[in-house]
N, C-alpha and C. Protein backbone atom coordinates (compact mmCIF):
# COMPACT_ATOMS: atom_id res chain seq x y z
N UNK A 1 -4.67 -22.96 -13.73
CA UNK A 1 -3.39 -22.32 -13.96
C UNK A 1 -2.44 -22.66 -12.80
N UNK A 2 -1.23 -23.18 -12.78
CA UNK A 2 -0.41 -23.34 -12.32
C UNK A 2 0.83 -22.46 -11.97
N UNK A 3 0.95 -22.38 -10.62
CA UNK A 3 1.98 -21.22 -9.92
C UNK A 3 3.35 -21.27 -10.21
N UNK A 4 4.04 -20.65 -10.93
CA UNK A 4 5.31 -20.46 -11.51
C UNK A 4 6.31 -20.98 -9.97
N UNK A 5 6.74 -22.09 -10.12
CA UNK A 5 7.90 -22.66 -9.07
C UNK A 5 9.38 -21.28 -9.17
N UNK A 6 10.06 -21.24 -10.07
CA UNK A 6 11.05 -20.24 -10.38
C UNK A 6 10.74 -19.25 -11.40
N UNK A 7 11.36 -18.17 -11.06
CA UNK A 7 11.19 -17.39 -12.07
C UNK A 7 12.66 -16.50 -11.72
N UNK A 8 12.67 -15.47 -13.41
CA UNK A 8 13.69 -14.91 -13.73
C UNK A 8 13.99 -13.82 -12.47
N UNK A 9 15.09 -13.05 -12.72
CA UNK A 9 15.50 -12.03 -11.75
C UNK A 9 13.81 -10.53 -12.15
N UNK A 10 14.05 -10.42 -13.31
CA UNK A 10 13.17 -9.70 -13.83
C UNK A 10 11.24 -9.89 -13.29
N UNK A 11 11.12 -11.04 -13.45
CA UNK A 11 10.03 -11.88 -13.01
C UNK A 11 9.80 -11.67 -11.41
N UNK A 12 10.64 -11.63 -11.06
CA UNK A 12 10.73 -11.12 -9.52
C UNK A 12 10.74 -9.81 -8.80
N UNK A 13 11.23 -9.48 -9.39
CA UNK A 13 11.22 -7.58 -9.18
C UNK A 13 10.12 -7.39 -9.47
N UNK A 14 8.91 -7.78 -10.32
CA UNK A 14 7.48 -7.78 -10.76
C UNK A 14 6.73 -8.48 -9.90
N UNK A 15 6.83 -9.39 -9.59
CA UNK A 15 6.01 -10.09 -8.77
C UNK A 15 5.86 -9.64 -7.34
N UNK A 16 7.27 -8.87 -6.88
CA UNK A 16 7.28 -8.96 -5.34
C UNK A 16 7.20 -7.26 -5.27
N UNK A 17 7.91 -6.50 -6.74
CA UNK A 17 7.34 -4.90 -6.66
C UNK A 17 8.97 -4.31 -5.97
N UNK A 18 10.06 -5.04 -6.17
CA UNK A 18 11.21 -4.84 -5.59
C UNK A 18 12.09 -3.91 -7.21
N UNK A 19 13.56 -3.19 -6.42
CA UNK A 19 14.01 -2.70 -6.85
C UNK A 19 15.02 -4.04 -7.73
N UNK A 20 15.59 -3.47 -8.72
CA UNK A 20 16.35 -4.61 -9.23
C UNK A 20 17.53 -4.80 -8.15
N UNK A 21 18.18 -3.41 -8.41
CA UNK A 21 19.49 -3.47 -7.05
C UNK A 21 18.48 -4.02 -6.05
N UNK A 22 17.77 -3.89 -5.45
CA UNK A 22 17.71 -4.51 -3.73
C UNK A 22 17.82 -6.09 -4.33
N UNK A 23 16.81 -6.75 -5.37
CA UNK A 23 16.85 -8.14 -5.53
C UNK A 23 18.24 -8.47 -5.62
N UNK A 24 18.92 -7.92 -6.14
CA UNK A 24 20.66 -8.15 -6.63
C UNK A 24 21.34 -8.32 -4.99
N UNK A 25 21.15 -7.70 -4.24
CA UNK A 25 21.63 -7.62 -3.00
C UNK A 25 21.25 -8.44 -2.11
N UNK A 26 19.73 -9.10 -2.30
CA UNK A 26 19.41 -10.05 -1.04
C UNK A 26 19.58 -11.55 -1.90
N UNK A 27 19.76 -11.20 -3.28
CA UNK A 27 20.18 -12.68 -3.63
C UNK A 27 21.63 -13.07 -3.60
N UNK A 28 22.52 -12.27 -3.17
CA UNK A 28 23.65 -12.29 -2.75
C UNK A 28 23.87 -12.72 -1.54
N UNK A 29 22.88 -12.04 -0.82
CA UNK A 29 22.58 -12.45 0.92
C UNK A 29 21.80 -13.72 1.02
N UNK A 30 21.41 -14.55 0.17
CA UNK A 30 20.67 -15.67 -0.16
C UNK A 30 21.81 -16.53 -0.56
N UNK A 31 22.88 -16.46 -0.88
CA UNK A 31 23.43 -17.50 -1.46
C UNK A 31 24.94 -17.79 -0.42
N UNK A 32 24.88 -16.40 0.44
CA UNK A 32 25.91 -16.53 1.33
C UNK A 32 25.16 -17.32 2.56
N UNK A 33 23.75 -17.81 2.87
CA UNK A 33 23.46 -18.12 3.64
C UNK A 33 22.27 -19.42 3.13
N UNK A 34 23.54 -20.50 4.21
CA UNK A 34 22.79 -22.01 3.68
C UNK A 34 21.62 -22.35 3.71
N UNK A 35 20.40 -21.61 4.42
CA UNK A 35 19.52 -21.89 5.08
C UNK A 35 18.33 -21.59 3.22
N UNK A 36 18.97 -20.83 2.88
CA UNK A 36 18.65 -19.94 1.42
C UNK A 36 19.26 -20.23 0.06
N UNK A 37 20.66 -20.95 0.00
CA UNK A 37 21.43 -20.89 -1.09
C UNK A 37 20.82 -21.75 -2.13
N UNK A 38 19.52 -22.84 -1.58
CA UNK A 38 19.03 -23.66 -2.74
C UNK A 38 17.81 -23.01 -3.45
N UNK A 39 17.88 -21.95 -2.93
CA UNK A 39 16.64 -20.87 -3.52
C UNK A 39 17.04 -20.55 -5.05
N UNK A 40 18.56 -20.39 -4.98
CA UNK A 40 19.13 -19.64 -6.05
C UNK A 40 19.75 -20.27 -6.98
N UNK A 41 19.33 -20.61 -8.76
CA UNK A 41 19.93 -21.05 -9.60
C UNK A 41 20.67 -20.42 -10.70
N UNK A 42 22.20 -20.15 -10.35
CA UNK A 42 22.78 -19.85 -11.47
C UNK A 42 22.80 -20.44 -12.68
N UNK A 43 21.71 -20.47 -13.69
CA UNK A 43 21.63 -20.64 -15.01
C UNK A 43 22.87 -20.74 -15.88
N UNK A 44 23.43 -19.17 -16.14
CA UNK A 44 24.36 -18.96 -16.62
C UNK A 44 24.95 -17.74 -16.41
N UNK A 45 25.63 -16.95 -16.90
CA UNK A 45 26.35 -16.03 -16.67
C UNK A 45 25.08 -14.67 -16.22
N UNK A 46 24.24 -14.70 -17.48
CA UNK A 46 23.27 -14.09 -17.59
C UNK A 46 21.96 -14.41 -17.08
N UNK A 47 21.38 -15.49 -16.61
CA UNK A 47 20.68 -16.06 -16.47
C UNK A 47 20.40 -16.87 -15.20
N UNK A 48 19.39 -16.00 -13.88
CA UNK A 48 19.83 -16.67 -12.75
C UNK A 48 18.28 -16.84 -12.51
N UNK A 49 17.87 -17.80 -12.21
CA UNK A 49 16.71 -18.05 -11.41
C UNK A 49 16.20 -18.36 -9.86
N UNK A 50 15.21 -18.06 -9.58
CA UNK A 50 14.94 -17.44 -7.77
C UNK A 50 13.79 -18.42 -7.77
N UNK A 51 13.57 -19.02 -6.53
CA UNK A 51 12.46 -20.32 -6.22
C UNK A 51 11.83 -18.73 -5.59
N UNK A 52 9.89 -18.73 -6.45
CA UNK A 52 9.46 -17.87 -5.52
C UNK A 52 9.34 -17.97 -4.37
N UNK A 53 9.27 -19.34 -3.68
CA UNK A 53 7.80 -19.29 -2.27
C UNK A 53 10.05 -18.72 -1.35
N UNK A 54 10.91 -19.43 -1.87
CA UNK A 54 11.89 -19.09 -1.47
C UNK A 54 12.50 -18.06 -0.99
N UNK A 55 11.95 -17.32 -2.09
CA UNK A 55 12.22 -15.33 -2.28
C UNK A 55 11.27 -14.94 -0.74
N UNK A 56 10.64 -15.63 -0.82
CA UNK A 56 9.10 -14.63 -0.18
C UNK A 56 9.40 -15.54 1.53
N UNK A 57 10.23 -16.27 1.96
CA UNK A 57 10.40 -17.11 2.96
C UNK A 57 11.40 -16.00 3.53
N UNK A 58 12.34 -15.75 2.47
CA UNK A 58 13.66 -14.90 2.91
C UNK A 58 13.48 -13.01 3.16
N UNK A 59 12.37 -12.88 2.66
CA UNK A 59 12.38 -11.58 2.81
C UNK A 59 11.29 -11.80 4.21
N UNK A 60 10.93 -13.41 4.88
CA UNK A 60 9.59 -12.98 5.68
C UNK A 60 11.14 -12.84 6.79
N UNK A 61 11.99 -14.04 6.71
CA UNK A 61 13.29 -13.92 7.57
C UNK A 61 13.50 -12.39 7.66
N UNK A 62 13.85 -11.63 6.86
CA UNK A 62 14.84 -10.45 6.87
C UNK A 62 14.14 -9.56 7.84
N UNK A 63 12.68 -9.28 7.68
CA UNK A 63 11.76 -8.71 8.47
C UNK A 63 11.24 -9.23 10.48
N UNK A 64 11.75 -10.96 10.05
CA UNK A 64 11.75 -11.17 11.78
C UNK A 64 13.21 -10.55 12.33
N UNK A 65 13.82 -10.62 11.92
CA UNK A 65 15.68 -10.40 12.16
C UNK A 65 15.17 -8.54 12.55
N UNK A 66 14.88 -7.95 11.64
CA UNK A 66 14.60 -6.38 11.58
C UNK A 66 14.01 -6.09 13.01
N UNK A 67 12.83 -7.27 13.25
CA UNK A 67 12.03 -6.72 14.27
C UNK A 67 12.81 -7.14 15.87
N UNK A 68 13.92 -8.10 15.45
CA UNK A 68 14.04 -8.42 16.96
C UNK A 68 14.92 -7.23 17.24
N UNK A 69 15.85 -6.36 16.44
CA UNK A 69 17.41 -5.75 16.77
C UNK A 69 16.31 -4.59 16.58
């Protein structure tokens, strides 16, 4: 079985056990920041897809940032 490369907004909130609003908010904070913005594929209006290992790189970021301040 092979590890899902992207998955939906929905798919993610499941996988990682996140709130929808928080995902909504750090993929906002993902796309304002270059280091992250290729994580994130606007599909379509409705339809946005998140690179997991991406998701899970940016939330390990958010947590070193937390620990230095």
């Amino acid at each position: 079985m092979t590890e899902k490369k992207y998955g939906t907004k929905q798919e993610i909130v499941e996988m990682f056990g996140v709130k929808k609003g928080t995902l909504n908010n750090d993929l906002t904070k993902m796309r304002r920041n270059p280091k992250f913005a290729q994580y994130v594929i606007r599909k379509s209006y409705k339809v946005t897809l998140v690179n997991v290992v991406g998701y899970e790189e940016f939330i390990k970021y958010c947590e070193r940032l937390q620990a230095i301040n």
